[in-house]
N, C-alpha and C. Protein backbone atom coordinates (compact mmCIF):
# COMPACT_ATOMS: atom_id res chain seq x y z
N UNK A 1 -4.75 -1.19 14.99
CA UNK A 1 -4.41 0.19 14.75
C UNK A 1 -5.50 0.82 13.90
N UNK A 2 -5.45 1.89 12.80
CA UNK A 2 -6.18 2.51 12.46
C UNK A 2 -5.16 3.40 11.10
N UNK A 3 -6.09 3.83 10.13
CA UNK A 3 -5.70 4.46 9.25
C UNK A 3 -4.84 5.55 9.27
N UNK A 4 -3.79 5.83 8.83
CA UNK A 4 -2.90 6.79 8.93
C UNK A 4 -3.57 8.44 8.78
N UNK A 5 -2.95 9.01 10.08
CA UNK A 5 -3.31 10.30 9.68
C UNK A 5 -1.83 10.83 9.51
N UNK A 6 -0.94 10.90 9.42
CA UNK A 6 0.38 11.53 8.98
C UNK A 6 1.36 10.21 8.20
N UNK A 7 2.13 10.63 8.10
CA UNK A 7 3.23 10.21 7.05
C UNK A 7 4.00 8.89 8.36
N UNK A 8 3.79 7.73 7.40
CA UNK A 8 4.28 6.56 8.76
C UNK A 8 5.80 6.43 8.10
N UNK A 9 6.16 6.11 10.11
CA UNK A 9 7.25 5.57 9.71
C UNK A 9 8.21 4.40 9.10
N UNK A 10 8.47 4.57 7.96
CA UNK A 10 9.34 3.24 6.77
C UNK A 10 10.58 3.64 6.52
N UNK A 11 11.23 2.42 6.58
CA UNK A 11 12.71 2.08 5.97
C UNK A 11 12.95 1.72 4.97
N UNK A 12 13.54 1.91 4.23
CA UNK A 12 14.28 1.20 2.70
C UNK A 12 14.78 0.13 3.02
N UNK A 13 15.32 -1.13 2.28
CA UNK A 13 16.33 -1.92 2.28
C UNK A 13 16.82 -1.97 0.81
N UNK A 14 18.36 -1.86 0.79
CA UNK A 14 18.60 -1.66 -0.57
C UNK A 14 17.81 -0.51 -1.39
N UNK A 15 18.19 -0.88 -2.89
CA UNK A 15 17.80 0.53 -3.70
C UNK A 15 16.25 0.54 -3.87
N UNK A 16 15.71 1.81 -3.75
CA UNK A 16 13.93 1.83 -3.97
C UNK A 16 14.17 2.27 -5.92
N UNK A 17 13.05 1.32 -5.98
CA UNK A 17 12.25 2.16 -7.63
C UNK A 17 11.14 2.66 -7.27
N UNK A 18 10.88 3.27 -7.98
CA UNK A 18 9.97 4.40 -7.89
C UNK A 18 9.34 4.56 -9.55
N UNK A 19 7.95 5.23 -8.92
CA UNK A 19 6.98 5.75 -10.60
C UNK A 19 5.89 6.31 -9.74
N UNK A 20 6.02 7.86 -11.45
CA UNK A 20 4.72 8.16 -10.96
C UNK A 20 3.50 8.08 -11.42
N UNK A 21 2.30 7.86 -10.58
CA UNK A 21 0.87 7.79 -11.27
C UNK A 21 -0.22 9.07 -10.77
N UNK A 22 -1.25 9.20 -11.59
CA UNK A 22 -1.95 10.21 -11.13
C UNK A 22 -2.85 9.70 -10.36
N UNK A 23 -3.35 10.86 -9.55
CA UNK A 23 -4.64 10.60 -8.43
C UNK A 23 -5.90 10.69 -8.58
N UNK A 24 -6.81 10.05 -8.42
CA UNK A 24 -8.27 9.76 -8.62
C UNK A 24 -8.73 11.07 -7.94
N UNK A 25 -9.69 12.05 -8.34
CA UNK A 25 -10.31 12.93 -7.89
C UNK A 25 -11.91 13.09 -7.68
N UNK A 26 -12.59 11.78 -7.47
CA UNK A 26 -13.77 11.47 -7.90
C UNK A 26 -14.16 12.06 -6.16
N UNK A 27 -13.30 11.82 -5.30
CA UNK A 27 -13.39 12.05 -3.70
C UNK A 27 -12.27 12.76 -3.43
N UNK A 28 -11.75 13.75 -2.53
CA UNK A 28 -11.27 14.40 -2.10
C UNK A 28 -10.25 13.49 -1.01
N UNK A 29 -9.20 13.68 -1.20
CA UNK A 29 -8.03 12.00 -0.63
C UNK A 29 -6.74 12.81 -0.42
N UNK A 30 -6.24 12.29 1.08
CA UNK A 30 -4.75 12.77 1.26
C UNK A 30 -4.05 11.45 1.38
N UNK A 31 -3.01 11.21 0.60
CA UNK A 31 -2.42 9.96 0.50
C UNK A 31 -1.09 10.53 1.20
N UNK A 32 -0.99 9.55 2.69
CA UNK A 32 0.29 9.98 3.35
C UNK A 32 1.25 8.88 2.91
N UNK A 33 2.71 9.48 3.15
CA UNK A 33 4.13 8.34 3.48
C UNK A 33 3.75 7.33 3.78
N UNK A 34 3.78 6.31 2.75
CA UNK A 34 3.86 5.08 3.58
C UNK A 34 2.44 4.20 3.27
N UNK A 35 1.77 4.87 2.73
CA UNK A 35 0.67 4.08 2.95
C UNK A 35 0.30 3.53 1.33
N UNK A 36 -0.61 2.13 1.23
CA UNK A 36 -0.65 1.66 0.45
C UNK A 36 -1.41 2.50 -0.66
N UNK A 37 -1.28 2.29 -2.27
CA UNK A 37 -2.19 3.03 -3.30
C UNK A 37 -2.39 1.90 -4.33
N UNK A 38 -3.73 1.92 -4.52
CA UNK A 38 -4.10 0.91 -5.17
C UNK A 38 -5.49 1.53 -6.90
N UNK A 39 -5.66 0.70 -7.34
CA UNK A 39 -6.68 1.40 -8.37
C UNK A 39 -7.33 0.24 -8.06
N UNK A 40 -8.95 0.76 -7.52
CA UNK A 40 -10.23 0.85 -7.56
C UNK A 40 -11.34 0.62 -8.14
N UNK A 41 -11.21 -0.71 -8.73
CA UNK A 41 -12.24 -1.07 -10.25
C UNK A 41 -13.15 -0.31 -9.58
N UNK A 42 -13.95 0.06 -8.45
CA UNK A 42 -15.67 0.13 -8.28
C UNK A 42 -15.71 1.63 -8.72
N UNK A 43 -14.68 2.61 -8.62
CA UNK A 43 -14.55 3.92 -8.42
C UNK A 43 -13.87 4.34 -9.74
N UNK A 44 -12.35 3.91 -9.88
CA UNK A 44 -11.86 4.22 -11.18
C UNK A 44 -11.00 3.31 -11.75
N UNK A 45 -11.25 3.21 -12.90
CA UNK A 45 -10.44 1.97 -13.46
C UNK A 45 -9.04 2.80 -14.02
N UNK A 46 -8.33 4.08 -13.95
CA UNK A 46 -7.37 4.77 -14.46
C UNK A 46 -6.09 5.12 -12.82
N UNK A 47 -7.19 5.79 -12.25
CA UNK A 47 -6.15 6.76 -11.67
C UNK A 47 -6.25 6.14 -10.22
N UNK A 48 -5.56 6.35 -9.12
CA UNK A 48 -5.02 5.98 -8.11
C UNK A 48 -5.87 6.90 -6.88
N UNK A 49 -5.66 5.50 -5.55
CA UNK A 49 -6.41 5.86 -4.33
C UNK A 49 -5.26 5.48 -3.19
N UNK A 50 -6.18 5.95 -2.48
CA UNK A 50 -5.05 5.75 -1.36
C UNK A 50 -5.99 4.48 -0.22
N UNK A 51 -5.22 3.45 -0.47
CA UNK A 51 -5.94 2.76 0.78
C UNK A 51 -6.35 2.33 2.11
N UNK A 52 -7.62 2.79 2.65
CA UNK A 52 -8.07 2.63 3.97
C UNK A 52 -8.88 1.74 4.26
N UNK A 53 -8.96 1.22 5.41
CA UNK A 53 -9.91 0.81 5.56
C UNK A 53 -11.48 0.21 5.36
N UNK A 54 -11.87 1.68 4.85
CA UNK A 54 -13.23 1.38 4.49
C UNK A 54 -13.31 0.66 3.07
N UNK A 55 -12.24 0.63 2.65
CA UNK A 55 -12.40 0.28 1.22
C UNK A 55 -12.30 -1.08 0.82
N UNK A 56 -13.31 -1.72 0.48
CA UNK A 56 -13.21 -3.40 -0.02
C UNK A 56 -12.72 -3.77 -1.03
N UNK A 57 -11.56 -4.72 -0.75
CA UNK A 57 -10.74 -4.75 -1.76
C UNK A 57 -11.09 -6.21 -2.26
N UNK A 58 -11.70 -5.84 -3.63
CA UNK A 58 -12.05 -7.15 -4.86
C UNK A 58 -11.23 -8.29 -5.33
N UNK A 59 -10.36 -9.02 -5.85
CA UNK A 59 -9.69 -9.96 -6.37
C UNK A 59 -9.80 -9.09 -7.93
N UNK A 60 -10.05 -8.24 -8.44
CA UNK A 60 -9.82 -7.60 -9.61
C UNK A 60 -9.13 -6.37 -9.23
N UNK A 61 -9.05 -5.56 -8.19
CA UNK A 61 -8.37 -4.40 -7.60
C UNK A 61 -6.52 -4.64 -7.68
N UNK A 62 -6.18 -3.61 -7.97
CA UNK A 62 -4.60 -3.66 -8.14
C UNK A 62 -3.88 -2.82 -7.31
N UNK A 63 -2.63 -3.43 -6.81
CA UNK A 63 -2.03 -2.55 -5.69
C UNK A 63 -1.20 -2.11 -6.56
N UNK A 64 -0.59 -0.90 -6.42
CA UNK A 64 0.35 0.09 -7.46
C UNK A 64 1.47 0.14 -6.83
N UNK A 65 1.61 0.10 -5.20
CA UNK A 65 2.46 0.48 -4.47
C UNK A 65 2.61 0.99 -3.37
N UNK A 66 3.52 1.97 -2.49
CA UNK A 66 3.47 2.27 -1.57
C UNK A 66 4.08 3.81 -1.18
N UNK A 67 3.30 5.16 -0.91
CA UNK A 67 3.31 5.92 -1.32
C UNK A 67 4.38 6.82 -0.94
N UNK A 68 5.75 7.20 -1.60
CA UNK A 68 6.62 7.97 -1.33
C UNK A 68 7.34 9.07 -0.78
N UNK A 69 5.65 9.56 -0.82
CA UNK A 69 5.04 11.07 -0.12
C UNK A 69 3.69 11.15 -0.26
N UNK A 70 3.44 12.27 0.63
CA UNK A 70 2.29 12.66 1.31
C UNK A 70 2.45 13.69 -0.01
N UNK A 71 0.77 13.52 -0.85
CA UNK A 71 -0.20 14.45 -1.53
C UNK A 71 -1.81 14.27 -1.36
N UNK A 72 -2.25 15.63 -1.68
CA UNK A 72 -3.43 15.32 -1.61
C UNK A 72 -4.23 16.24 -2.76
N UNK A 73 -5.54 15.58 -3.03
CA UNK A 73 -6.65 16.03 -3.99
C UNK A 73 -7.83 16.68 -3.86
N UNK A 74 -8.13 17.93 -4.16
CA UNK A 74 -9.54 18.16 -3.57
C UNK A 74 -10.71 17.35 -4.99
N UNK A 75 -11.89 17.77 -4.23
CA UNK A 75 -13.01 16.92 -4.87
C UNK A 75 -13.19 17.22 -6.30
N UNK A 76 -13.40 16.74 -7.34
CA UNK A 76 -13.56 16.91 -8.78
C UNK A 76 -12.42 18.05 -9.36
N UNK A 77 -11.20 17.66 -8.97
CA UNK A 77 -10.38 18.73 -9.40
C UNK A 77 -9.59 17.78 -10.50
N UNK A 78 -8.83 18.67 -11.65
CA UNK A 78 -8.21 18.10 -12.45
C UNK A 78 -7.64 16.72 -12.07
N UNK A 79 -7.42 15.68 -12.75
CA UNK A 79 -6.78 14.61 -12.35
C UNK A 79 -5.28 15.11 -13.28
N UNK A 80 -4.52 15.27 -12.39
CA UNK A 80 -3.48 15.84 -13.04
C UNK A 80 -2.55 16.14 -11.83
N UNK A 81 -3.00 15.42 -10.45
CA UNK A 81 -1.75 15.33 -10.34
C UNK A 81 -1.15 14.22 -9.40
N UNK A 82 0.09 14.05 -9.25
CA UNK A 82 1.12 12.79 -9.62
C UNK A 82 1.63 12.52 -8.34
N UNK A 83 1.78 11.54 -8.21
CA UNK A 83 1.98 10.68 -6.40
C UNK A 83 3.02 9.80 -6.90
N UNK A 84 4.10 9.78 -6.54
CA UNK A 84 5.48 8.74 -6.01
C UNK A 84 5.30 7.72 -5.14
N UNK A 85 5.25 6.80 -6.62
CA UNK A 85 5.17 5.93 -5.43
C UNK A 85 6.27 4.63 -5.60
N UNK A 86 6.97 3.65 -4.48
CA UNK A 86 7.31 2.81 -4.33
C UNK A 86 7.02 1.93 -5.14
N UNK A 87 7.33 1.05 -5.95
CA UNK A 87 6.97 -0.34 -6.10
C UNK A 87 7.73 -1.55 -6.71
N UNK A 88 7.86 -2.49 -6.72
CA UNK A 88 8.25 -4.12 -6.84
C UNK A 88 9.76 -3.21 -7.67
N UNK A 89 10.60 -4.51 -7.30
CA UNK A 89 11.34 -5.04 -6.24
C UNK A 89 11.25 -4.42 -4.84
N UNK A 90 11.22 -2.98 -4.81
CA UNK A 90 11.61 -2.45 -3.55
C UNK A 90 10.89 -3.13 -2.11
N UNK A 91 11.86 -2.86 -1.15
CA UNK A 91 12.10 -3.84 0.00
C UNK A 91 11.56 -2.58 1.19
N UNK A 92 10.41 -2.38 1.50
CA UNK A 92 10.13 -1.89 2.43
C UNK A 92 9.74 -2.22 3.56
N UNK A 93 10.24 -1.31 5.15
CA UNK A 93 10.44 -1.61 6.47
C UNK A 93 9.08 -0.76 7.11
N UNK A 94 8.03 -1.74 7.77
CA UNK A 94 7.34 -1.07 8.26
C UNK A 94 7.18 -1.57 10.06
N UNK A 95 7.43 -0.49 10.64
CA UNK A 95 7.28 -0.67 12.22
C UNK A 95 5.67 -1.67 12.44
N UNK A 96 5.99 -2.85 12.72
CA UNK A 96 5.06 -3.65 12.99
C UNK A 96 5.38 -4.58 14.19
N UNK A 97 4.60 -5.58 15.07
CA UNK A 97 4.89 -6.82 15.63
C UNK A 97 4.31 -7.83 15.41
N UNK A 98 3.40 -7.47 14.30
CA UNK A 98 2.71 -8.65 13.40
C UNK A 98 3.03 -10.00 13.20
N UNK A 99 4.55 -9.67 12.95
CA UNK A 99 5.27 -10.64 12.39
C UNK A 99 7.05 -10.56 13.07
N UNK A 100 6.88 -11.89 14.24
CA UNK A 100 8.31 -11.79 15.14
C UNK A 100 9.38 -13.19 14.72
N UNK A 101 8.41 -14.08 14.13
CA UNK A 101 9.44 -15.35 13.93
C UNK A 101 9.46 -15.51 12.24
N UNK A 102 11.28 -15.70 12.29
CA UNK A 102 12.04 -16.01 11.20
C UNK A 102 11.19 -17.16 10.23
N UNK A 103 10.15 -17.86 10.71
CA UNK A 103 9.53 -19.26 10.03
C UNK A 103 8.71 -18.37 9.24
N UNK A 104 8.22 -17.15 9.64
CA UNK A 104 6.79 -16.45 8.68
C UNK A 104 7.58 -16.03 7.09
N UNK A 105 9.37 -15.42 7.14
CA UNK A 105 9.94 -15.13 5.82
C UNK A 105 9.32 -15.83 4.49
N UNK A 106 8.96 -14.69 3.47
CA UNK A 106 8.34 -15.53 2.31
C UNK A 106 6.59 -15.65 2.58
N UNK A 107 5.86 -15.15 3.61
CA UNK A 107 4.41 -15.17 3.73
C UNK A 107 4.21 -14.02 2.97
N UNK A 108 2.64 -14.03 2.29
CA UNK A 108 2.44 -13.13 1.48
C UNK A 108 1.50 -12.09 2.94
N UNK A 109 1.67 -10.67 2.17
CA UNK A 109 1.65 -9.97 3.41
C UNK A 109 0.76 -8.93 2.60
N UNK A 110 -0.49 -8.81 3.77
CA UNK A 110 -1.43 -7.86 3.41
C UNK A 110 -1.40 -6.01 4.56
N UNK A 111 -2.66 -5.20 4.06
CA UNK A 111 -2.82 -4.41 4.96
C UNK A 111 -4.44 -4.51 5.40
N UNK A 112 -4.34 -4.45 6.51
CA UNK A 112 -5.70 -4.45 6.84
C UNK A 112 -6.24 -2.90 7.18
N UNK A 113 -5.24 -1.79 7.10
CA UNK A 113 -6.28 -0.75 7.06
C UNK A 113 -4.82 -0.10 6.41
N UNK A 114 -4.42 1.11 6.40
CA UNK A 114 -3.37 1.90 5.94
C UNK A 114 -2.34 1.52 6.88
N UNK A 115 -2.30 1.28 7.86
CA UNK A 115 -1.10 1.51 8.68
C UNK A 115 -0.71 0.04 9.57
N UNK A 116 -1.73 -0.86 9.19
CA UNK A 116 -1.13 -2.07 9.50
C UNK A 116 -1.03 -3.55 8.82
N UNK A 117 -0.01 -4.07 9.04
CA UNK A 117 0.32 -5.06 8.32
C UNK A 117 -0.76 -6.25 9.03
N UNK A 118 -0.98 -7.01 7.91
CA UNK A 118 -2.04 -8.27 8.13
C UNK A 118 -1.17 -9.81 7.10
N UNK A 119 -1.71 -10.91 7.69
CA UNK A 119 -1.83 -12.18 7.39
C UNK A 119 -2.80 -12.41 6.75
N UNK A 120 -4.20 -11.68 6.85
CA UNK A 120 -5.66 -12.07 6.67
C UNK A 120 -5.90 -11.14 5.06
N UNK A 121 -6.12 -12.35 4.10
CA UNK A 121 -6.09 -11.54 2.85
C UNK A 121 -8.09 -10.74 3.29
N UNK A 122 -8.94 -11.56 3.01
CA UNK A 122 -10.20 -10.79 3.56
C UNK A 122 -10.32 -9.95 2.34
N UNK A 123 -10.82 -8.20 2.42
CA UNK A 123 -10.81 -7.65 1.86
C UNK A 123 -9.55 -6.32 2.06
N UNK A 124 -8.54 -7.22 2.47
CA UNK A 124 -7.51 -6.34 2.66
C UNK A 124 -6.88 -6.19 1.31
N UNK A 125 -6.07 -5.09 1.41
CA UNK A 125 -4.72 -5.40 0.04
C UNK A 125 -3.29 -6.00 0.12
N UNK A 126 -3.45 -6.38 -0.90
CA UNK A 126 -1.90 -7.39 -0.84
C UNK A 126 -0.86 -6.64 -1.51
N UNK A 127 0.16 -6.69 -0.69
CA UNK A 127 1.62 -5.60 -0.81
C UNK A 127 2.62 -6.47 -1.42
N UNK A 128 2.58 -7.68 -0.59
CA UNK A 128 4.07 -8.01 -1.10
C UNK A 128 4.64 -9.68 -0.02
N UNK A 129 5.45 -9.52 0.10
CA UNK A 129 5.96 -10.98 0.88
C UNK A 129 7.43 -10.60 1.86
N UNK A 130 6.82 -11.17 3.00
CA UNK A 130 7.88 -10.67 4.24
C UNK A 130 9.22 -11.29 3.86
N UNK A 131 10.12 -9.69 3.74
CA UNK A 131 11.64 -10.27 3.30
C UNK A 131 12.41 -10.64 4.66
N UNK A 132 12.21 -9.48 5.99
CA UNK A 132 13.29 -9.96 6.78
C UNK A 132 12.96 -9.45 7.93
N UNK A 133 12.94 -9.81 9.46
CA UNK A 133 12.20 -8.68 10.46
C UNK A 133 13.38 -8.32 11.28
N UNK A 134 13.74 -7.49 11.69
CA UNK A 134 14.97 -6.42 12.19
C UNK A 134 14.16 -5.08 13.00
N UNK A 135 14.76 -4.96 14.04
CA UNK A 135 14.98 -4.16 14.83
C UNK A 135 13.21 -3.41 14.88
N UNK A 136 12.02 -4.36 15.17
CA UNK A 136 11.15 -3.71 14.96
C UNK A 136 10.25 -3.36 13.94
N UNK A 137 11.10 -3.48 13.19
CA UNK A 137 10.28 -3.64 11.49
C UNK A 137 10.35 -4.86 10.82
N UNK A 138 9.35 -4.97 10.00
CA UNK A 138 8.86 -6.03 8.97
C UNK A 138 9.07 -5.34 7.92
N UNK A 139 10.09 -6.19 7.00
CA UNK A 139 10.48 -5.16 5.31
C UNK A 139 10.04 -6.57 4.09
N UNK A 140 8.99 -5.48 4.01
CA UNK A 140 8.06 -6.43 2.81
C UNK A 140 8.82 -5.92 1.70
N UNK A 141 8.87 -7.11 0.44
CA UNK A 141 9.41 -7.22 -0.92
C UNK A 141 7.77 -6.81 -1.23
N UNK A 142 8.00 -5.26 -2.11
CA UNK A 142 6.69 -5.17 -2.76
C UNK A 142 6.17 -6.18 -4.19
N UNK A 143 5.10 -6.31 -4.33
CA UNK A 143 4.59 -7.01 -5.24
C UNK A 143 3.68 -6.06 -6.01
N UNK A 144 4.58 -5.18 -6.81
CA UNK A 144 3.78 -3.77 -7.33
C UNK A 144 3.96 -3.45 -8.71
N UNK A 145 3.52 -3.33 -9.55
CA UNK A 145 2.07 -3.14 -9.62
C UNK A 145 1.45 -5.19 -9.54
N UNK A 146 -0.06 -5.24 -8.81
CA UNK A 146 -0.23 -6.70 -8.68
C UNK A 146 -1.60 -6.64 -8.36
N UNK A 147 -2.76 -7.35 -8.94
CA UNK A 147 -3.50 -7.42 -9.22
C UNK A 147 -3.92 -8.22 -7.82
N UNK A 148 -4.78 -8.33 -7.16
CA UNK A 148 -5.14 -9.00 -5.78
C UNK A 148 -5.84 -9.48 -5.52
N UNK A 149 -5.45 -11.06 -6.52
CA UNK A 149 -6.52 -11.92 -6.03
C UNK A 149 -6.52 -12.51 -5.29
N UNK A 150 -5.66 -12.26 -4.43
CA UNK A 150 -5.83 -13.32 -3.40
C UNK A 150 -6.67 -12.10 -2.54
N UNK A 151 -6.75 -10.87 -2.68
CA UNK A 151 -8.16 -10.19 -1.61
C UNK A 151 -9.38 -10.93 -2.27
N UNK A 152 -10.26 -9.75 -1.54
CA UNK A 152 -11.69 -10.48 -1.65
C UNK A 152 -12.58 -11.39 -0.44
N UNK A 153 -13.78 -10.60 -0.15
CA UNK A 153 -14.39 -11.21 0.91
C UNK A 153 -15.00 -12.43 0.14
C-alpha cells in the first residue's frame, strides 16, 4: 500500500485513552485518522510527526501513538498546536490481511509506511502487539508512548 492520504479506516476495542501532544512545525505535515505519530530524534527531540514512509525510523525514535484526528501544520508556524492522539492500553482495529492466523496473537506489530501494518521491524515503527483479528481487521494493543528499538536498519 502507500501512505495515507485521508483519514483510514479504525475500530476501537474496548475503552480508548487518549492525550494531547503538540506538532513539529519544522516541515509543513497533515497528520490523518489513523495514522501513526512518533517524535523524531533527527528532526525534533520535543514535538510530534506524523509517520510515513520516507522516514527512517532509529532504535532511539519514539512512537507516541495513533492519531485520533486529522490536523495539520503549515511550515515554521507556531508549534502550538495539539493532535489527539490514541495510546497504550488502547486496542486498535486496522483493516489489514497482513495478519489471518490466530498463531501470529501477541507478535509485535510494526508500520511499514502510514497505512500498513508490517512484521518487518527494518526502519519501520513499532505500534504495539496483535490483540485479535475479526472481521477484516487486525486490533493492535498500542505500545504508546515506546521508544523503538526494536526499529532500525
Amino acid at each position: 500500500m502507500a501512505d495515507l492520504t485521508y483519514d483510514a479506516d479504525i475500530r476501537l476495542k474496548g475503552e480508548a485513552k487518549t492525550e494531547k501532544f503538540y506538532m513539529d512545525t519544522s516541515a509543513a505535515q497533515t497528520i490523518y485518522k489513523g495514522q501513526p505519530v512518533m517524535i523524531d530524534q533527527t528532526t525534533d527531540t520535543l514535538y510530534m510527526v506524523g509517520y510515513v514512509d520516507g522516514i527512517d525510523v532509529a532504535p532511539t525514535d519514539v512512537f507516541m501513538g495513533i492519531a485520533a484526528e486529522k490536523k495539520s501544520v503549515l511550515l515554521s508556524g507556531a508549534e502550538t498546536t495539539e493532535i489527539e492522539l490514541y495510546v497504550g492500553p488502547t486496542i486498535v482495529g486496522f483493516k489489514s490481511t497482513v495478519f489471518t492466523l490466530n498463531s501470529k496473537l501477541g507478535s509485535t506489530v510494526y508500520m511499514s509506511d502510514s497505512s500498513t501494518l508490517s512484521v518487518t521491524a527494518a526502519d519501520n515503527v513499532q505500534i504495539g502487539t496483535l490483540f485479535k483479528i475479526d472481521d477484516g481487521y487486525c486490533y493492535i494493543k498500542l505500545s504508546a508512548p515506546q521508544v523503538c528499538a526494536g526499529s532500525g536498519a
